[in-house]
PDB file of N, CA and C in Angstrom:
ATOM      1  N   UNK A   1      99.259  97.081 103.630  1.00  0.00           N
ATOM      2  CA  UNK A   1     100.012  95.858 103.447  1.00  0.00           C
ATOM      3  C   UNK A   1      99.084  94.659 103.625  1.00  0.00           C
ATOM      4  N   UNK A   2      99.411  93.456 102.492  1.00  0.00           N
ATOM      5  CA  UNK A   2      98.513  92.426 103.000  1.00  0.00           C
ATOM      6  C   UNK A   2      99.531  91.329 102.614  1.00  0.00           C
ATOM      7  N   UNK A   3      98.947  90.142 102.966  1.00  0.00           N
ATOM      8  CA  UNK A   3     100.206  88.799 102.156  1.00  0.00           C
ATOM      9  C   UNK A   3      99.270  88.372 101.049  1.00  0.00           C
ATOM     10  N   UNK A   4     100.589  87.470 100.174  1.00  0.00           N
ATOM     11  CA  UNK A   4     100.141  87.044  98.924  1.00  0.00           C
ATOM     12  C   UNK A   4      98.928  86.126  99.038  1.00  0.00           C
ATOM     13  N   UNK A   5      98.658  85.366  99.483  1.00  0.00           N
ATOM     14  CA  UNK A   5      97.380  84.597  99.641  1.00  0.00           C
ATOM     15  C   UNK A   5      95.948  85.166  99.397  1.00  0.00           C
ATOM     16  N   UNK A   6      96.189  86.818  99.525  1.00  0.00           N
ATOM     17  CA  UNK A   6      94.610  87.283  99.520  1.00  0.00           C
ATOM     18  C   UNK A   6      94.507  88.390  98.113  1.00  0.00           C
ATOM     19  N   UNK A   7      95.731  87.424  97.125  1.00  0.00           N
ATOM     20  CA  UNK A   7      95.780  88.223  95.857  1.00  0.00           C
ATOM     21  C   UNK A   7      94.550  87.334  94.631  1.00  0.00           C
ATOM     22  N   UNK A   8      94.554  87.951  93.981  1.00  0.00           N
ATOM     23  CA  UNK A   8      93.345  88.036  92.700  1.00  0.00           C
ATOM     24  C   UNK A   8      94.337  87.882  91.448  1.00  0.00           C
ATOM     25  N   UNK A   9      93.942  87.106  90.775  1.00  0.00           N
ATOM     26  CA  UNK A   9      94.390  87.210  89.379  1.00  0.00           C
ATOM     27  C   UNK A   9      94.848  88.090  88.950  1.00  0.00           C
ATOM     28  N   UNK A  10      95.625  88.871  88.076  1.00  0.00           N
ATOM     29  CA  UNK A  10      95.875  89.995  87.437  1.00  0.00           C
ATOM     30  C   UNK A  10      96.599  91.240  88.345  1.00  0.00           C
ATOM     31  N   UNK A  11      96.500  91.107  89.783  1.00  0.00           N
ATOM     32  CA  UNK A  11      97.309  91.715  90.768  1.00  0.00           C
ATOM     33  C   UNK A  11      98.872  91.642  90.841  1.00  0.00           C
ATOM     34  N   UNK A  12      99.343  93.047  90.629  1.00  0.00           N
ATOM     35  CA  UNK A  12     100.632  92.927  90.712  1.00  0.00           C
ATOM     36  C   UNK A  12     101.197  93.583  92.231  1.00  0.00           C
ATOM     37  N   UNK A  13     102.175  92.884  92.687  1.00  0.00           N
ATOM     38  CA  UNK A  13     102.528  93.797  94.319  1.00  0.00           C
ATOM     39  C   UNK A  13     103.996  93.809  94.617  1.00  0.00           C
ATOM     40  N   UNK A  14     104.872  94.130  95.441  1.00  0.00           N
ATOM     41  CA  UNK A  14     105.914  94.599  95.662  1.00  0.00           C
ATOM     42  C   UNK A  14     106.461  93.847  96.748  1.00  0.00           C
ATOM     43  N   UNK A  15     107.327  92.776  97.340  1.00  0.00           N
ATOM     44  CA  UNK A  15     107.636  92.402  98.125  1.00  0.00           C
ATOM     45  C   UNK A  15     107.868  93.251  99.333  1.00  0.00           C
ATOM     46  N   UNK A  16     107.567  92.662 100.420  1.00  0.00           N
ATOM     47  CA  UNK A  16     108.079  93.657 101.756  1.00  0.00           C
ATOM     48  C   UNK A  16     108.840  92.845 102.614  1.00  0.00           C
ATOM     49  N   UNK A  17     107.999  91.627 102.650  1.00  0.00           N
ATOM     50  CA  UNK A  17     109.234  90.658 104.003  1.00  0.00           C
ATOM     51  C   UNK A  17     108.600  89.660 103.417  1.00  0.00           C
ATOM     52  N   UNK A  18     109.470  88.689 103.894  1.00  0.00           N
ATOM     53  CA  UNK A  18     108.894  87.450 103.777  1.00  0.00           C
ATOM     54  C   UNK A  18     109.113  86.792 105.665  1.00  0.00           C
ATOM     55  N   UNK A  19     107.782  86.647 106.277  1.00  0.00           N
ATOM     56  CA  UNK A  19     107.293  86.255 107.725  1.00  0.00           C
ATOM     57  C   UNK A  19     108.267  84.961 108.127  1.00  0.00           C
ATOM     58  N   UNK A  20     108.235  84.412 109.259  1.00  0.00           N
ATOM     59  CA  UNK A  20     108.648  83.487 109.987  1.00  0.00           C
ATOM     60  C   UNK A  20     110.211  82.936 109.291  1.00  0.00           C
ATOM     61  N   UNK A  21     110.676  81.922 110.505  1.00  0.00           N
ATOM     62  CA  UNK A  21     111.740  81.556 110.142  1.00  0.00           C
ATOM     63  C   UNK A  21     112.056  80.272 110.339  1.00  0.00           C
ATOM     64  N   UNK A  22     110.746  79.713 110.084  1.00  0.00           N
ATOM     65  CA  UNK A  22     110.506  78.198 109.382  1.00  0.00           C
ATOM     66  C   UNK A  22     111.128  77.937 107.468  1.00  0.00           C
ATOM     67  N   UNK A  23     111.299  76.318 107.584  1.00  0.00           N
ATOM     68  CA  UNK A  23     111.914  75.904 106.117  1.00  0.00           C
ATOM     69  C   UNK A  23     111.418  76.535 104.915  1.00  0.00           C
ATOM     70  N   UNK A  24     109.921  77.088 105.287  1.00  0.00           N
ATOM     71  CA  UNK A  24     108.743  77.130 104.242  1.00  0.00           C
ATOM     72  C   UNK A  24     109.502  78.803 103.827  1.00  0.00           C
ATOM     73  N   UNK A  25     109.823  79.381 104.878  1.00  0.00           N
ATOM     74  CA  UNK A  25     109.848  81.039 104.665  1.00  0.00           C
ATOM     75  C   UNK A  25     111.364  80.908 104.078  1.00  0.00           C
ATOM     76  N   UNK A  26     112.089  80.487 104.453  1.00  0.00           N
ATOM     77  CA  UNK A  26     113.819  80.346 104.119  1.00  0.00           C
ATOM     78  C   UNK A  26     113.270  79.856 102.654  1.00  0.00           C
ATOM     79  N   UNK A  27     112.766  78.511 102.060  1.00  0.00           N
ATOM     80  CA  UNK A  27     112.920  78.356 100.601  1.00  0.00           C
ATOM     81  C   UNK A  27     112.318  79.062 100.030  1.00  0.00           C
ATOM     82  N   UNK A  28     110.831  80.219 100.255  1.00  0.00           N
ATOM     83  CA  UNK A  28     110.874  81.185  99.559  1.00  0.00           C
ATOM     84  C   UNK A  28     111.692  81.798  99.033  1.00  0.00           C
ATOM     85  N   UNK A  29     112.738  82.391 100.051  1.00  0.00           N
ATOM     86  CA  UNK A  29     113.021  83.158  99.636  1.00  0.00           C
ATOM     87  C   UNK A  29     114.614  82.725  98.858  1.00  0.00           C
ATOM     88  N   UNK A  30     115.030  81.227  99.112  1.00  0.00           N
ATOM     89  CA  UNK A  30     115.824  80.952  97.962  1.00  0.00           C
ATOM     90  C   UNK A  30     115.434  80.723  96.633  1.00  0.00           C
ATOM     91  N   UNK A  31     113.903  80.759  96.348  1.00  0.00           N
ATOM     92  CA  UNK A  31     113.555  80.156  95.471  1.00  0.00           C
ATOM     93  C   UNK A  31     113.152  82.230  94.792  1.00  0.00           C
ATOM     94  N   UNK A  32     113.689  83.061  95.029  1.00  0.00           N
ATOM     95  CA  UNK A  32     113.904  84.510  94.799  1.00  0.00           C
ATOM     96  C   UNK A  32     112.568  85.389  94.938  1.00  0.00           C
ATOM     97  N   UNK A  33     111.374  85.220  96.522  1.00  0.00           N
ATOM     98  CA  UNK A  33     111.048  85.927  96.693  1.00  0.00           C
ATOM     99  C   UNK A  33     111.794  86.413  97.755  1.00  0.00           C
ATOM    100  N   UNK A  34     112.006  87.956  97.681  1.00  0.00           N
ATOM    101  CA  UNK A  34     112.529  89.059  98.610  1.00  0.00           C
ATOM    102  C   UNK A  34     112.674  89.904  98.125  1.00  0.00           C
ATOM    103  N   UNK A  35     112.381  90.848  99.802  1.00  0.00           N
ATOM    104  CA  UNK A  35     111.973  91.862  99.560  1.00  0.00           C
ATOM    105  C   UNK A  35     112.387  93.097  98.767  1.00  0.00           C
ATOM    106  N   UNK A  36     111.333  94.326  97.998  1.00  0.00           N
ATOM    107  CA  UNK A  36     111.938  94.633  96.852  1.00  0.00           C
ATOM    108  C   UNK A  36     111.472  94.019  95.518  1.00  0.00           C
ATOM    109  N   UNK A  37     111.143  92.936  95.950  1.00  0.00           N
ATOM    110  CA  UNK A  37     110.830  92.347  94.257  1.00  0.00           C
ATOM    111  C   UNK A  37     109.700  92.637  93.388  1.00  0.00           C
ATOM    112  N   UNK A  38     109.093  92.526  92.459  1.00  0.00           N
ATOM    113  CA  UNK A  38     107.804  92.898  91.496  1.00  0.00           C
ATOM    114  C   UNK A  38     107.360  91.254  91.594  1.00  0.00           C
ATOM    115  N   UNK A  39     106.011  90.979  92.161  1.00  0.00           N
ATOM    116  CA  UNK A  39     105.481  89.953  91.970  1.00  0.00           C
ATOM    117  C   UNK A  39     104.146  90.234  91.412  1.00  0.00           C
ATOM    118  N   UNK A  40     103.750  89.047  90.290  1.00  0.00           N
ATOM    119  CA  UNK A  40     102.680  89.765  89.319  1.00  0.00           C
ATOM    120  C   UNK A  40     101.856  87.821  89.641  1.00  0.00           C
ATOM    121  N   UNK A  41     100.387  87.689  89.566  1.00  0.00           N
ATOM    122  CA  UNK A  41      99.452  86.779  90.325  1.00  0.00           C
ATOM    123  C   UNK A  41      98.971  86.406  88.712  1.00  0.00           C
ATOM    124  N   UNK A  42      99.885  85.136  88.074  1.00  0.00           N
ATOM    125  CA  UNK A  42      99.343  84.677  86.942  1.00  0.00           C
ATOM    126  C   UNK A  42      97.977  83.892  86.659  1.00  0.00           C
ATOM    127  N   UNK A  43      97.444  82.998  87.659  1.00  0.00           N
ATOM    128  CA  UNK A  43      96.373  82.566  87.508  1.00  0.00           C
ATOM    129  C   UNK A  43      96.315  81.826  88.785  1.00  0.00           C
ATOM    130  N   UNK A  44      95.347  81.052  88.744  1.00  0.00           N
ATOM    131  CA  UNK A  44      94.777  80.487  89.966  1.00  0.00           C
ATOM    132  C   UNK A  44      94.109  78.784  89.907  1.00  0.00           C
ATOM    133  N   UNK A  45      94.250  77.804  90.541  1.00  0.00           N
ATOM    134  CA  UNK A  45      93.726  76.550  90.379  1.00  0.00           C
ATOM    135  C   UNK A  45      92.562  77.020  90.632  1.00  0.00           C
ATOM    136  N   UNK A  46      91.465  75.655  90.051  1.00  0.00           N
ATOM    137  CA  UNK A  46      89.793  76.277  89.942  1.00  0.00           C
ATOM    138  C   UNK A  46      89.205  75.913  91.716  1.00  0.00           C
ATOM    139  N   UNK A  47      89.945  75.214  92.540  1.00  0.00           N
ATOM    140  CA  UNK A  47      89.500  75.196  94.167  1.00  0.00           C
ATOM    141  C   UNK A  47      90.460  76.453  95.060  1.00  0.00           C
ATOM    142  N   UNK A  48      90.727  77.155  94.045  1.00  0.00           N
ATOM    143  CA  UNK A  48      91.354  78.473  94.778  1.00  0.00           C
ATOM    144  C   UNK A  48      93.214  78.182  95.594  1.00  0.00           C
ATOM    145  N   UNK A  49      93.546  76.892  95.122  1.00  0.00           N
ATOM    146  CA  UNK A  49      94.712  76.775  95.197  1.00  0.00           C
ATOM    147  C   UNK A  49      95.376  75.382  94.805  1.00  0.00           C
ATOM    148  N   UNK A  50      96.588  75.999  94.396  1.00  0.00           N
ATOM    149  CA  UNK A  50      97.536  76.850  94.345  1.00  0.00           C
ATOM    150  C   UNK A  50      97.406  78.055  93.507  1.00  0.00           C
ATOM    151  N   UNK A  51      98.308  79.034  93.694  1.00  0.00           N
ATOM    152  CA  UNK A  51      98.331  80.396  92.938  1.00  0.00           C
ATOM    153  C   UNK A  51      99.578  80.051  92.104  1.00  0.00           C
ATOM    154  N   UNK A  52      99.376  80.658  90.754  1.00  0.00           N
ATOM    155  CA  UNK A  52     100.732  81.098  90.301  1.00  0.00           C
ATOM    156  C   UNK A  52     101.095  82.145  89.900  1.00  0.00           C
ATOM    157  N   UNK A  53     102.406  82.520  90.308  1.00  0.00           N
ATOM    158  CA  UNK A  53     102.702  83.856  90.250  1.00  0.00           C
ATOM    159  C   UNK A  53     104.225  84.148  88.962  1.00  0.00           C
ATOM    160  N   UNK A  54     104.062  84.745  88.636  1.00  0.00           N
ATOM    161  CA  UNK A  54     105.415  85.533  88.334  1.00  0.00           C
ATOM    162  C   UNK A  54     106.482  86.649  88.704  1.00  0.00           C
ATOM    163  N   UNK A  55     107.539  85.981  88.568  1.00  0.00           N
ATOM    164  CA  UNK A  55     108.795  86.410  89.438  1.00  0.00           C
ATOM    165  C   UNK A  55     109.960  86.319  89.263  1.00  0.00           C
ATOM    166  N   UNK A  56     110.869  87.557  88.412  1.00  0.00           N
ATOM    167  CA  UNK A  56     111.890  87.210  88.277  1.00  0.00           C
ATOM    168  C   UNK A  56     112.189  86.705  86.697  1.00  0.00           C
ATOM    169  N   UNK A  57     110.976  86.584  86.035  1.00  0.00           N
ATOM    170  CA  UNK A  57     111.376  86.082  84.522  1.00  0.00           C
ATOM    171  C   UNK A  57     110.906  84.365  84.885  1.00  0.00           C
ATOM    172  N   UNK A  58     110.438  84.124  85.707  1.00  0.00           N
ATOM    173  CA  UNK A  58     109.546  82.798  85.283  1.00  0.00           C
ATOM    174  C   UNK A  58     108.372  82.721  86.638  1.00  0.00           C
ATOM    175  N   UNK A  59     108.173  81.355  86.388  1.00  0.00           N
ATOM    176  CA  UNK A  59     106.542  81.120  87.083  1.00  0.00           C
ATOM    177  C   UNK A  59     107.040  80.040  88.128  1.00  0.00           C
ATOM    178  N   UNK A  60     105.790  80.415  88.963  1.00  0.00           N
ATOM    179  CA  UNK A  60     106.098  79.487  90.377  1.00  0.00           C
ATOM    180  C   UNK A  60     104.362  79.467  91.027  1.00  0.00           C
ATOM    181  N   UNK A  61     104.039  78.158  91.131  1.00  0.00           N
ATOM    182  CA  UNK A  61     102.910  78.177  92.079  1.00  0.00           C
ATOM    183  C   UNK A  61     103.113  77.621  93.274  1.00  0.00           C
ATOM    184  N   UNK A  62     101.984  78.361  94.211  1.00  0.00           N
ATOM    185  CA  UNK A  62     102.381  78.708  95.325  1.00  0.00           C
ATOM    186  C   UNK A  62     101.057  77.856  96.516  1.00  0.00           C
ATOM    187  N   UNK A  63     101.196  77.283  97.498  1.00  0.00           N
ATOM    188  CA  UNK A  63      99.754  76.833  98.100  1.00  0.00           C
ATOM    189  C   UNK A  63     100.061  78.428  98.742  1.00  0.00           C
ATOM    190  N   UNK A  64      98.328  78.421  98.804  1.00  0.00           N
ATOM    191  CA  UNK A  64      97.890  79.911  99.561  1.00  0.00           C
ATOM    192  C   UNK A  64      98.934  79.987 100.789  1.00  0.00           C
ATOM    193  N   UNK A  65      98.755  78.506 101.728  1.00  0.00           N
ATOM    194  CA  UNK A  65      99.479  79.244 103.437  1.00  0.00           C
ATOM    195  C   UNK A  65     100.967  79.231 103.059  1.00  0.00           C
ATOM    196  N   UNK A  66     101.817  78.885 102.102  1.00  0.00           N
ATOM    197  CA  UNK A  66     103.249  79.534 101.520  1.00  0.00           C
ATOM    198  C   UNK A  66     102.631  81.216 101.640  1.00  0.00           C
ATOM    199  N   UNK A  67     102.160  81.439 100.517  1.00  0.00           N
ATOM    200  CA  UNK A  67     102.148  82.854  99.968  1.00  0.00           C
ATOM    201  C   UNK A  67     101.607  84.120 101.285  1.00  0.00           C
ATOM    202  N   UNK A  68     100.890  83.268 102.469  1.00  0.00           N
ATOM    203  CA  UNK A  68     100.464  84.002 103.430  1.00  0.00           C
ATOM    204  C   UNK A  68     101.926  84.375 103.891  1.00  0.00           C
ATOM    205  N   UNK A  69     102.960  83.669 103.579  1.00  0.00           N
ATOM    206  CA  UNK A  69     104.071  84.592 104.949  1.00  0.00           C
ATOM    207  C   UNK A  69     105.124  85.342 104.556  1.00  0.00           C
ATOM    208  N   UNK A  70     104.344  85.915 102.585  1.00  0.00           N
ATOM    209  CA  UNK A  70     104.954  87.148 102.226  1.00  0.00           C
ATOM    210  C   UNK A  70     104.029  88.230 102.147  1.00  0.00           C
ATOM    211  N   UNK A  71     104.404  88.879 102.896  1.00  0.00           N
ATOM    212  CA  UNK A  71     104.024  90.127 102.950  1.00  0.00           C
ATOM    213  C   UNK A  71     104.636  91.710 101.484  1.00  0.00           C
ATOM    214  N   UNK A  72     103.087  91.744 101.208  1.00  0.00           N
ATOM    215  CA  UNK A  72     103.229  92.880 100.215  1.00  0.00           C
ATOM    216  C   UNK A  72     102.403  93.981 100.348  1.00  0.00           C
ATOM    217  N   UNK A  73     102.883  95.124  99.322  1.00  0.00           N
ATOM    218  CA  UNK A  73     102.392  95.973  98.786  1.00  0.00           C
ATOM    219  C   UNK A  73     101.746  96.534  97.500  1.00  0.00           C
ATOM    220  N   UNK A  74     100.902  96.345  97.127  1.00  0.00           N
ATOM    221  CA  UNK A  74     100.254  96.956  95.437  1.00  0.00           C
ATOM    222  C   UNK A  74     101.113  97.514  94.842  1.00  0.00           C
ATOM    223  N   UNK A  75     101.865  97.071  93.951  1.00  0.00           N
ATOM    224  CA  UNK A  75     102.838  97.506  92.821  1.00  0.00           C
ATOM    225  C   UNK A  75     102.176  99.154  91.876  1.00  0.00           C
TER     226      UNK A  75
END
């Protein structure tokens, strides 16, 4: 298991939790990461952030310390 922050381009992974129970972790997961889900790592800003990912049938970028407090698995 690792969190999204230490994903690579072209990496697809599997939701497991999404961490803490700060505003940042709650609108994740209204914004439909949870756990269970297929998250696929569309590209990347050229200073290494934000990430964008796909999820759900559309796109969302992410600053890295968001994506650190979901926790995944390699799809």
């Amino acid at each position: 298991m690792s969190d999204l922050s230490q994903a690579k381009v072209g990496d697809t992974f599997t939701v497991q939790n999404v961490t803490g129970d700060d505003a940042v972790s709650v609108r994740l997961m209204e914004m439909g990461i949870t756990p269970g889900i297929e998250v696929s790592v569309i590209g990347c800003a050229p200073l290494g952030d934000p990430i964008e990912i796909e999820i759900r049938g559309y796109r969302l970028s992410l600053r890295r310390t968001e994506a650190a407090c979901v926790v995944c698995d390699p799809a």
